[in-house]
N, C-alpha and C. Protein backbone atom coordinates (compact mmCIF):
# COMPACT_ATOMS: atom_id res chain seq x y z
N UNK A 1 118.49 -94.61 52.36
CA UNK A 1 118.91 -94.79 50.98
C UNK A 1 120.17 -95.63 50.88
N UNK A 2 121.08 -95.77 52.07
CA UNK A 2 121.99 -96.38 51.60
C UNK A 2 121.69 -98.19 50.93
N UNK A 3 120.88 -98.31 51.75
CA UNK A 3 121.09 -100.20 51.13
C UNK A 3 120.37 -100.02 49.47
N UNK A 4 119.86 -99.08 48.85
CA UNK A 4 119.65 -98.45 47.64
C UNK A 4 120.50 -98.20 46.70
N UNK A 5 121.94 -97.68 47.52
CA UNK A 5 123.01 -97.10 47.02
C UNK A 5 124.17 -98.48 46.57
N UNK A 6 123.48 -98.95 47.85
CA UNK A 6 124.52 -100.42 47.78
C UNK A 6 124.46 -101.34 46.86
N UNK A 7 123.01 -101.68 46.64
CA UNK A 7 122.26 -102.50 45.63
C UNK A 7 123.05 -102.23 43.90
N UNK A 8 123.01 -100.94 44.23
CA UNK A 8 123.24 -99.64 42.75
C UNK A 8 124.82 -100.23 42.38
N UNK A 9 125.44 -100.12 44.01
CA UNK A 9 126.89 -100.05 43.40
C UNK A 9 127.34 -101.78 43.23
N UNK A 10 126.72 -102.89 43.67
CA UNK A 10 126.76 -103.98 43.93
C UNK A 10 126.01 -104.64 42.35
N UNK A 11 125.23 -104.32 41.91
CA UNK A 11 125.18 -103.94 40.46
C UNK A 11 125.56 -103.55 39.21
N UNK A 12 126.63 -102.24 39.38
CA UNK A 12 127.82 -102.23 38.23
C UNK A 12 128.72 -103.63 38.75
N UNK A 13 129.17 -103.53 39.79
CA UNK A 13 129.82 -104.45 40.13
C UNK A 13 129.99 -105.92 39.20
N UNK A 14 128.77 -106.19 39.35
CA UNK A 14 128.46 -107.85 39.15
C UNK A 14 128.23 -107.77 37.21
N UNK A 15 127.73 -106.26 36.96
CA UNK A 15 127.85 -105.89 35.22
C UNK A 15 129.18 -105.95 34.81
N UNK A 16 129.94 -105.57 35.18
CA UNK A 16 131.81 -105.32 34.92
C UNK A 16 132.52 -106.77 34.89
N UNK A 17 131.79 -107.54 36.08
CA UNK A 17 132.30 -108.42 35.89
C UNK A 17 131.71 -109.33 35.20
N UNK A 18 130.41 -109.70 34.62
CA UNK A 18 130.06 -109.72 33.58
C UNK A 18 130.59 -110.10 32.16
N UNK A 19 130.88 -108.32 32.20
CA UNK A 19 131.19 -108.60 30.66
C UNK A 19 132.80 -108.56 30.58
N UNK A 20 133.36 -108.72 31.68
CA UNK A 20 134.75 -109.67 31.44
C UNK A 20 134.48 -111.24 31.42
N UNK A 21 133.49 -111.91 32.30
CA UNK A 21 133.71 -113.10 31.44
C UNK A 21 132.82 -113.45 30.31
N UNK A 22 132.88 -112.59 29.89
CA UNK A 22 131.88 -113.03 28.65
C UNK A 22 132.92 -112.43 27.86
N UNK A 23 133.84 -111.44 27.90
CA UNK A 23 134.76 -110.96 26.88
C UNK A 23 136.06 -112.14 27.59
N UNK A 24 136.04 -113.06 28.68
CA UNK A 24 136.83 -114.05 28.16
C UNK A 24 136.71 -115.14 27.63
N UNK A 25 134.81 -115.64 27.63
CA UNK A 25 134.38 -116.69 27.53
C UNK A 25 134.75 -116.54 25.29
N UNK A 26 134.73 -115.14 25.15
CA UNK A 26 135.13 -114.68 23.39
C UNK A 26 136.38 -115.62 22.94
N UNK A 27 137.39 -115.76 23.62
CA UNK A 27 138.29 -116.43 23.95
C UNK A 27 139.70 -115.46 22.69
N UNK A 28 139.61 -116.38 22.12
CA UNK A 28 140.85 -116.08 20.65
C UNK A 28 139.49 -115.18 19.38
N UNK A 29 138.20 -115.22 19.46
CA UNK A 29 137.43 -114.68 18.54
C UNK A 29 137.59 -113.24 18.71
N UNK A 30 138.13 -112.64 19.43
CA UNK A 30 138.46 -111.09 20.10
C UNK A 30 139.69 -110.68 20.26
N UNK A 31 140.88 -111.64 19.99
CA UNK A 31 141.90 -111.35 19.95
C UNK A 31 142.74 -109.84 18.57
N UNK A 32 141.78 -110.32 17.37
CA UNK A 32 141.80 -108.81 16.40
C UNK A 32 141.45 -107.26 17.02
N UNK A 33 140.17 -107.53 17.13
CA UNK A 33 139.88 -106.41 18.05
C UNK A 33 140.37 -105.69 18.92
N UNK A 34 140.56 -106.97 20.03
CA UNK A 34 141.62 -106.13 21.19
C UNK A 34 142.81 -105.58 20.99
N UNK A 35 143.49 -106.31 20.25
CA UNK A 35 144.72 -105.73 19.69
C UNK A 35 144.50 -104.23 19.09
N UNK A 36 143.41 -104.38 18.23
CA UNK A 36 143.20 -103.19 17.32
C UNK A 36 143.10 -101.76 18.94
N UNK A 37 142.13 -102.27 19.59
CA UNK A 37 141.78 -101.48 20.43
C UNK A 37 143.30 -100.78 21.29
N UNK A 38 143.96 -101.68 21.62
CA UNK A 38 145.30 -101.55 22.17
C UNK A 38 146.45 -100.65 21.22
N UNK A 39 146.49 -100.93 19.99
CA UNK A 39 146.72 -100.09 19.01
C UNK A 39 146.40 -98.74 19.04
N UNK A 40 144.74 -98.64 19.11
CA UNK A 40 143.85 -96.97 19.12
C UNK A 40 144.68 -96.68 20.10
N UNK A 41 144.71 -97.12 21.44
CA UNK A 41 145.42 -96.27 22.55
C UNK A 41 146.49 -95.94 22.93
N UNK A 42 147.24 -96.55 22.01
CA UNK A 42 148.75 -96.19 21.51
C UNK A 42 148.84 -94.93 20.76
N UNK A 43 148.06 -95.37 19.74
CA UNK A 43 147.95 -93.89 18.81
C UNK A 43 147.52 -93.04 19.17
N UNK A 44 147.17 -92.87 20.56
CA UNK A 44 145.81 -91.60 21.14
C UNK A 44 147.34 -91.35 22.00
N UNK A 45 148.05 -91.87 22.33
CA UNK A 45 149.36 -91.90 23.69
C UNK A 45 148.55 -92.23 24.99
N UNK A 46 147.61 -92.83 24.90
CA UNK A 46 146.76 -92.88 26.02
C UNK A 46 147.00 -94.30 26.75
N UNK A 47 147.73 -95.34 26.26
CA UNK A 47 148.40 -96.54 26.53
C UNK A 47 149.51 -96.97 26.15
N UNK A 48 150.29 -97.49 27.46
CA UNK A 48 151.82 -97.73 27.02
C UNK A 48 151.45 -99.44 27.73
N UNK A 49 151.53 -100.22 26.85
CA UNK A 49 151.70 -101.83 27.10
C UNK A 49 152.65 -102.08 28.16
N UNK A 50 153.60 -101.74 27.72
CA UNK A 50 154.87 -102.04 28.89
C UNK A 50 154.49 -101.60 30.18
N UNK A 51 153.82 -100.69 30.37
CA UNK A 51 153.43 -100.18 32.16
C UNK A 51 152.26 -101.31 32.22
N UNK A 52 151.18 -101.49 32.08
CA UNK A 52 149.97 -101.81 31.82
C UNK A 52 150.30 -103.77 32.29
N UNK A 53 151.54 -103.98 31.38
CA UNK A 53 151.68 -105.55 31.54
C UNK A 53 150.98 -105.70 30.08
N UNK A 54 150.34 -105.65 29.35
CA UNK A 54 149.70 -105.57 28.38
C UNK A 54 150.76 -106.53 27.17
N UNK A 55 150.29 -107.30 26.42
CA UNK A 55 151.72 -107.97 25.60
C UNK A 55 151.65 -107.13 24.30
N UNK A 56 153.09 -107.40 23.84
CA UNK A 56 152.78 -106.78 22.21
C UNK A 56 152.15 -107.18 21.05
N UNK A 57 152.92 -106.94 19.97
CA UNK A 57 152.01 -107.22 18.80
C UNK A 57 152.36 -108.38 18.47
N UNK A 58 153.97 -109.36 18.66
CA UNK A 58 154.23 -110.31 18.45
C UNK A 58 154.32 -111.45 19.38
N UNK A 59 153.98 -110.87 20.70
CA UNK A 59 153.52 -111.72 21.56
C UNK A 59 152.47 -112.37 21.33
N UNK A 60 151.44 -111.50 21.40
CA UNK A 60 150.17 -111.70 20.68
C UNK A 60 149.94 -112.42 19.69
N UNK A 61 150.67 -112.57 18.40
CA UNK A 61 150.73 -113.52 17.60
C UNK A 61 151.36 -114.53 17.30
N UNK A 62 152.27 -114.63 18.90
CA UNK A 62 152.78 -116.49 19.34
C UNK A 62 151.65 -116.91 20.01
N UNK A 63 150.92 -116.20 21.16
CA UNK A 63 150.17 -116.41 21.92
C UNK A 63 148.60 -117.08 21.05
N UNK A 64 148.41 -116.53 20.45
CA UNK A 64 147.25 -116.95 19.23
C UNK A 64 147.60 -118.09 18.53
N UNK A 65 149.18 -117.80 17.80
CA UNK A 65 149.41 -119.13 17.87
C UNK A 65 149.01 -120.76 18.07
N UNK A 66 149.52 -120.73 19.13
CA UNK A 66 149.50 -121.43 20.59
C UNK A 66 148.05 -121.37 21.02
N UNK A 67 147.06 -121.11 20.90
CA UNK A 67 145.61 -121.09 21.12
C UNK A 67 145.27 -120.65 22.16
N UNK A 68 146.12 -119.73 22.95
CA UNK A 68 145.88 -118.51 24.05
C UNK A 68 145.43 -117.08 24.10
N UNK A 69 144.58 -116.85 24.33
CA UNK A 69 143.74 -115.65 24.19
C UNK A 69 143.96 -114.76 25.36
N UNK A 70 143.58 -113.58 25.25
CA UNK A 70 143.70 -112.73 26.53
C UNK A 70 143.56 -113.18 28.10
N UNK A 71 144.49 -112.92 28.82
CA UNK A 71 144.20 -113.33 30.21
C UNK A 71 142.65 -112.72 30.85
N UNK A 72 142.46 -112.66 31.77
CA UNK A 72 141.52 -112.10 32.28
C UNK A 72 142.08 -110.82 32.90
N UNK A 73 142.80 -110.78 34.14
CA UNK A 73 144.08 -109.64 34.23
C UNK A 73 143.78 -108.18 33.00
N UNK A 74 144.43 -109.27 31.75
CA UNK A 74 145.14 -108.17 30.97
C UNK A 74 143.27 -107.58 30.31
N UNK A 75 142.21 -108.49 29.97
CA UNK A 75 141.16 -108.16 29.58
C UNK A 75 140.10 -106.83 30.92
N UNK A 76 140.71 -107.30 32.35
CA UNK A 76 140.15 -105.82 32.86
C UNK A 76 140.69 -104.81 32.65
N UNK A 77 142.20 -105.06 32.23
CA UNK A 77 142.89 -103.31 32.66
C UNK A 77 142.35 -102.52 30.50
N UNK A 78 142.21 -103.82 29.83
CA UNK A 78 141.52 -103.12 28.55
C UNK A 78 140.13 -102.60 28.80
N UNK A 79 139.28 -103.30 30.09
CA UNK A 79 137.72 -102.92 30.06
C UNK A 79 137.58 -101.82 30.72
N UNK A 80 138.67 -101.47 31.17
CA UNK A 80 139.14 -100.27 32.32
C UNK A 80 139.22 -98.99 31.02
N UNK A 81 140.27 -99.07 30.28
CA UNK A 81 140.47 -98.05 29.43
C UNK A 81 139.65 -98.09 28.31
N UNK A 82 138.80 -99.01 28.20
CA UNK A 82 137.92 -98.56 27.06
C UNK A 82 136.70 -97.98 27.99
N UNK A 83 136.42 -98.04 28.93
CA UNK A 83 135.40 -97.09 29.84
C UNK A 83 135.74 -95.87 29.72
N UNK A 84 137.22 -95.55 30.55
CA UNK A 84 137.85 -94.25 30.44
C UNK A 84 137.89 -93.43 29.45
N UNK A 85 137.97 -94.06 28.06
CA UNK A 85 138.17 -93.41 26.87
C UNK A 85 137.16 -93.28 26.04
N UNK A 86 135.79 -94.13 26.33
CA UNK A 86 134.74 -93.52 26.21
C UNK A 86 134.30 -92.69 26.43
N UNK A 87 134.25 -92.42 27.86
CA UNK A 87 133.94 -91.41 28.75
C UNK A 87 134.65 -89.79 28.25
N UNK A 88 135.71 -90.01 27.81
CA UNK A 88 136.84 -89.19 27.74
C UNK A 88 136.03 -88.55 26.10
N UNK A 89 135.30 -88.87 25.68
CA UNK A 89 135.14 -89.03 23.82
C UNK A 89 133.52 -88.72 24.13
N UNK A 90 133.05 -89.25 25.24
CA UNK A 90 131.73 -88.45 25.42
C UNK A 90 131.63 -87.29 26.21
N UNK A 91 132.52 -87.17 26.91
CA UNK A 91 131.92 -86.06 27.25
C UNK A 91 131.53 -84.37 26.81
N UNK A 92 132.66 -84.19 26.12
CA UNK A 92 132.42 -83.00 24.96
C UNK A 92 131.16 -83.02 23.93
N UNK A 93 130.66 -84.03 23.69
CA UNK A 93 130.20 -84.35 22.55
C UNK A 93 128.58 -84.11 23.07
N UNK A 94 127.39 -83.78 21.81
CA UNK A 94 126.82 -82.99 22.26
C UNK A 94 125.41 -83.89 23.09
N UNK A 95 125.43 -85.30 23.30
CA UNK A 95 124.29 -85.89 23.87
C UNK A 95 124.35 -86.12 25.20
N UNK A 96 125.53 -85.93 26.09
CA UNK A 96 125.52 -85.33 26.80
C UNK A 96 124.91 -84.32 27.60
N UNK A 97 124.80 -82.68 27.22
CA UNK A 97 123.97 -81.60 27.35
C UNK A 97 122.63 -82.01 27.34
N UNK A 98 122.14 -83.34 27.25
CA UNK A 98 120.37 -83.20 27.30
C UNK A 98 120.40 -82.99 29.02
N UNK A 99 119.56 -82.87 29.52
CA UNK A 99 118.89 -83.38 30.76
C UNK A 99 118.92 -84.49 31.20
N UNK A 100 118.98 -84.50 32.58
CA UNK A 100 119.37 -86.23 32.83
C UNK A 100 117.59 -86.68 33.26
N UNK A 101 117.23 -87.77 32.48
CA UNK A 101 115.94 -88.28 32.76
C UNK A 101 115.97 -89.76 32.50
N UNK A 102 115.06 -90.37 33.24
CA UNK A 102 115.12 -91.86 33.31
C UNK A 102 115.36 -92.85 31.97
N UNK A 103 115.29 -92.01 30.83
CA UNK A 103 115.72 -92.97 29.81
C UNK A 103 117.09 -92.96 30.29
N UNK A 104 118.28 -91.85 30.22
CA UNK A 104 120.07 -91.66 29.99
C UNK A 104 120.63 -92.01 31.21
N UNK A 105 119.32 -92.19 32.13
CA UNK A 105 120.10 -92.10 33.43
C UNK A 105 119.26 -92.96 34.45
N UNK A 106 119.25 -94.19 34.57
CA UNK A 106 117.90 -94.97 34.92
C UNK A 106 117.98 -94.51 36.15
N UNK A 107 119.23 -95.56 36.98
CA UNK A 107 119.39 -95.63 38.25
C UNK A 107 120.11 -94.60 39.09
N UNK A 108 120.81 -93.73 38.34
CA UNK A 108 121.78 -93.03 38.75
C UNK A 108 122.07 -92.98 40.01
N UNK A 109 120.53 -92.46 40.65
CA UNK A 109 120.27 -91.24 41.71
C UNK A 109 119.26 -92.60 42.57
N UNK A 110 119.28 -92.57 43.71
CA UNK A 110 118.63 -93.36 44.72
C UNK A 110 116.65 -92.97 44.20
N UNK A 111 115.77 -93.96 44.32
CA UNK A 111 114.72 -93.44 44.07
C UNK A 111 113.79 -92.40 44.73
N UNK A 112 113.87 -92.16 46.23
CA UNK A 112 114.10 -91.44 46.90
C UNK A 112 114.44 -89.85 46.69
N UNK A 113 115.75 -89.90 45.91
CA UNK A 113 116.35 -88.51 45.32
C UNK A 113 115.40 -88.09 44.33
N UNK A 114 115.00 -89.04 43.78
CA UNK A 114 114.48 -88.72 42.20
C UNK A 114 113.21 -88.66 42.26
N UNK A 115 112.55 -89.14 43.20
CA UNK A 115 111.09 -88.75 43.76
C UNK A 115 111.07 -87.55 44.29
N UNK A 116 111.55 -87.32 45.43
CA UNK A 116 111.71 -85.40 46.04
C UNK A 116 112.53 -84.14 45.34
N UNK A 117 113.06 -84.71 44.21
CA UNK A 117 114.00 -83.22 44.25
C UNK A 117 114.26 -83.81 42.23
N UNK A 118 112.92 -83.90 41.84
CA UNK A 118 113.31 -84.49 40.26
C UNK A 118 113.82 -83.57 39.13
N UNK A 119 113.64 -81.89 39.61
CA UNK A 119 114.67 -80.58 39.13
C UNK A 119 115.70 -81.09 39.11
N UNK A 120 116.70 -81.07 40.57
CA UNK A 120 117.50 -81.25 41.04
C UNK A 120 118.22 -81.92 40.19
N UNK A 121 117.62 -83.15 39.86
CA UNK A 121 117.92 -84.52 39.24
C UNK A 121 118.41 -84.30 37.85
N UNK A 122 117.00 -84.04 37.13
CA UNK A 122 116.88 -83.77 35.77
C UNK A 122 118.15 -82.56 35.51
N UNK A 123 118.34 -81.66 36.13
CA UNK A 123 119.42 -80.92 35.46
C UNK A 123 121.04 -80.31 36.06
N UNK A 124 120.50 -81.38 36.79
CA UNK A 124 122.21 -81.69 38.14
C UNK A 124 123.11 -80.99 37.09
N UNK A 125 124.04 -80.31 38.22
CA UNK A 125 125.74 -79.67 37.32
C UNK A 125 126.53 -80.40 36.71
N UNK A 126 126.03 -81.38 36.82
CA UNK A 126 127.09 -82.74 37.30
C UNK A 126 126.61 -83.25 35.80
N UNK A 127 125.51 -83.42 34.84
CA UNK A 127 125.05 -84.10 34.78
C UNK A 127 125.59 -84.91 33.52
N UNK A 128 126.34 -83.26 32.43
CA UNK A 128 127.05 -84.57 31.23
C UNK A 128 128.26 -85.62 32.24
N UNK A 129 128.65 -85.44 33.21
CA UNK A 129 129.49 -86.14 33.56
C UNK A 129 128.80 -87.68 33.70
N UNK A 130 127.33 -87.35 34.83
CA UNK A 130 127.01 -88.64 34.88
C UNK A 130 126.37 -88.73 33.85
N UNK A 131 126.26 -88.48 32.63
CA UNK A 131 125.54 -89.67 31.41
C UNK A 131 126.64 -89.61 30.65
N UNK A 132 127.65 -88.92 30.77
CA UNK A 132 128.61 -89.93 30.02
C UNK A 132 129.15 -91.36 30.28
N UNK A 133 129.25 -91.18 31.87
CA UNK A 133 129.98 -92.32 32.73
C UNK A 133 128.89 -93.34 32.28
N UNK A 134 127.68 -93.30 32.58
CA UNK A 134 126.60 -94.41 32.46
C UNK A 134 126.72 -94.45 31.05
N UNK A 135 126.56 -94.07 30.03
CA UNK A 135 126.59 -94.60 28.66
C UNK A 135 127.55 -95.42 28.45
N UNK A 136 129.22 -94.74 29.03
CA UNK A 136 130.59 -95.59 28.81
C UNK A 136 130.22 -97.11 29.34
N UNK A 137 129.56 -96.63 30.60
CA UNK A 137 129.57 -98.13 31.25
C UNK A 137 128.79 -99.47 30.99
N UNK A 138 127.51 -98.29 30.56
CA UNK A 138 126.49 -99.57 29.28
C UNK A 138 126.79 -99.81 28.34
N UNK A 139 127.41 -99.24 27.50
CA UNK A 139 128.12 -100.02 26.21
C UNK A 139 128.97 -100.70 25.99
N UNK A 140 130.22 -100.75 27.27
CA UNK A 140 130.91 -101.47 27.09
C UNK A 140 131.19 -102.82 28.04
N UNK A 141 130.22 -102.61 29.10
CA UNK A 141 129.64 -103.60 29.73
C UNK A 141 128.57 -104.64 29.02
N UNK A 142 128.19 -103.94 27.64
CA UNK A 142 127.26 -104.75 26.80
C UNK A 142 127.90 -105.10 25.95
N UNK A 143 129.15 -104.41 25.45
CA UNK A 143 129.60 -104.60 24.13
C UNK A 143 131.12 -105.68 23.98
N UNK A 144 131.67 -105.27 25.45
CA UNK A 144 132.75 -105.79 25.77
C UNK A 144 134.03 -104.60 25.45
N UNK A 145 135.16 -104.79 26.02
CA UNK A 145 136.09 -103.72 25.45
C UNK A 145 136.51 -103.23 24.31
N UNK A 146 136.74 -104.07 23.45
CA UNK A 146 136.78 -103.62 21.99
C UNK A 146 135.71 -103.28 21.22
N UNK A 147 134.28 -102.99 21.97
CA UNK A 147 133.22 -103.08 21.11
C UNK A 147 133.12 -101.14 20.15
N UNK A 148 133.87 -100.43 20.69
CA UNK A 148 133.88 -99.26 20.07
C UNK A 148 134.39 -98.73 18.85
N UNK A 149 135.92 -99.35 19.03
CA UNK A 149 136.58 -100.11 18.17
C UNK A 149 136.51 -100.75 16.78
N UNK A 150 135.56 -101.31 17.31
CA UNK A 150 135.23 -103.37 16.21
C UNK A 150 134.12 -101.84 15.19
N UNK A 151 132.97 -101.13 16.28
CA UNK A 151 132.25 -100.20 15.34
C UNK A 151 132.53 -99.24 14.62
N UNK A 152 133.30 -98.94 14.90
CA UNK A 152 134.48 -97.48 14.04
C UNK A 152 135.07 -98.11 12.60
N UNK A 153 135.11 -98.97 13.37
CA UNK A 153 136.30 -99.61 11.88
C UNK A 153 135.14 -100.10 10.76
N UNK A 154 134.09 -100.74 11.34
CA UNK A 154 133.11 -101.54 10.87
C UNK A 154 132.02 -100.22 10.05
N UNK A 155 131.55 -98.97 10.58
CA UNK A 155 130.63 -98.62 9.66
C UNK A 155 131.02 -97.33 9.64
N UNK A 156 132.10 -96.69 10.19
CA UNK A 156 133.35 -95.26 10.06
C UNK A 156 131.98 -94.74 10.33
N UNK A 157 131.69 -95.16 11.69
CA UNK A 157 130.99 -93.94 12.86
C UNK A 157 131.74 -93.29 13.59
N UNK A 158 131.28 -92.35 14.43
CA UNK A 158 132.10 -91.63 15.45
C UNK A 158 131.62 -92.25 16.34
N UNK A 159 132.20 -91.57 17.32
CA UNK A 159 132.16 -92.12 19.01
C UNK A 159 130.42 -91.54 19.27
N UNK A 160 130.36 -90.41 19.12
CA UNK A 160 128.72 -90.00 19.23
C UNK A 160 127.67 -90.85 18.65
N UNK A 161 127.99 -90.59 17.51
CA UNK A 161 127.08 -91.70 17.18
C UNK A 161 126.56 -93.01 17.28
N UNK A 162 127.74 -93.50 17.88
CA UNK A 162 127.50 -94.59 18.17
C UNK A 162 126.74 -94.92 19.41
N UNK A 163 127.66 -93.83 20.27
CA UNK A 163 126.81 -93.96 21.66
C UNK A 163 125.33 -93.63 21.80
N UNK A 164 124.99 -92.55 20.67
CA UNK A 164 123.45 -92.22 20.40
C UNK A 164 122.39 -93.58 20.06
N UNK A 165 123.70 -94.35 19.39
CA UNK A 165 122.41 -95.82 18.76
C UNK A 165 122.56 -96.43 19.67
N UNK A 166 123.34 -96.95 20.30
CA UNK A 166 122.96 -97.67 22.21
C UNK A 166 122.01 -97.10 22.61
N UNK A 167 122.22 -95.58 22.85
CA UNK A 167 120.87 -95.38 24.08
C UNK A 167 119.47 -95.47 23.28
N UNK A 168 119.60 -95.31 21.93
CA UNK A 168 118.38 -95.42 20.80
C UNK A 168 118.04 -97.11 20.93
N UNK A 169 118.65 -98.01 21.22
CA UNK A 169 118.34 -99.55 21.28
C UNK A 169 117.90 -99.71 22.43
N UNK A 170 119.23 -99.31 23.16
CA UNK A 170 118.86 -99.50 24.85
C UNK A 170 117.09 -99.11 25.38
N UNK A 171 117.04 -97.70 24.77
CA UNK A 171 115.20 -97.36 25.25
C UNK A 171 114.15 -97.66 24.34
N UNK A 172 114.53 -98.57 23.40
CA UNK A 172 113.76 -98.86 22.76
C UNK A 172 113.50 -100.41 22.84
N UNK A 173 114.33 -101.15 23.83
CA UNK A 173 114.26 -102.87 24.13
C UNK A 173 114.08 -102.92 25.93
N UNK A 174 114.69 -101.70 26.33
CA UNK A 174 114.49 -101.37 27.69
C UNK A 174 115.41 -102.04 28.22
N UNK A 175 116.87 -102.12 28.02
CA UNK A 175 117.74 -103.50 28.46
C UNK A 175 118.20 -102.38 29.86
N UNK A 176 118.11 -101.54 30.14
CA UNK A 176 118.62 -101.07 31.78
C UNK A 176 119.80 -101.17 32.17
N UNK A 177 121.31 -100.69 32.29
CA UNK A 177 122.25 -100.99 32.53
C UNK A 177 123.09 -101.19 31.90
């Protein structure tokens, strides 16, 4: 199973990085957002700019200015904490508690695992942990870092809900990952 495992982890990998350059290829069109997003995590105390390297609010608006958009740097350590704080916002929440089955949880588990021991699988201890992590990581690997954000503000959803209409698109277009 390992070259299975490898494939798996060599896969988020190349997704993460991904949707950083595609959240830098956004350039200055994402500069609201991120800010906004950087803001939420201020207000949560869950981000301090100054540790992070992260610029402020008037940096930010010389930098825009000037027709400079997020570094790449400063755009992982945001793709970093909007994972975390997804994660952090799903896991209590109640879609989680289903069973883990190949819609919430494609790859999780080596195929192997999920062929011999699909109990095991389906209702692991573990398991809101891993479909929270995989939801955090598909949405915002699809959405980019501010994409939670940009939706909150945009149709005053919650974090559940929102994550419910990903996996409702996601298994219904079959996008995997």
């Amino acid at each position: 199973m390992t070259d299975e495992v490898g494939t798996l982890v060599v896969r988020n990998n190349y997704l993460q990085t991904l949707a950083l350059s595609l959240a830098e290829r956004k350039g200055l069109a994402e500069t609201g957002f991120l800010t906004r997003l950087m803001q939420s995590l201020e207000q949560r105390g869950l981000l301090d700019r100054a540790v992070e390297f992260l610029p402020d609010d008037v940096a930010i608006a010389e930098r825009t200015r000037r027709g400079q958009p997020f570094t790449r740097p400063e755009l992982a350590v945001l793709l970093a904490y909007a994972k975390l704080t997804l994660y952090d916002d799903l896991l209590p929440a109640a879609y989680p508690t289903t069973p883990i089955s190949p819609a919430n949880c494609p790859q999780y588990f080596p195929r192997e695992v999920r062929d011999k021991f699909p109990d095991s699988v389906e209702f692991h201890r573990l398991r809101r942990e891993i479909i929270s992590t995989n939801i955090a990581n598909a949405v915002i690997n699809r959405g980019g870092p501010p994409c939670v954000v940009r939706l909150i503000d945009e149709t005053d959803a919650d974090v559940a809900t929102i994550a419910m209409a990903y996996v409702a698109v996601d298994e219904s277009y079959s996008f995997i990952g």
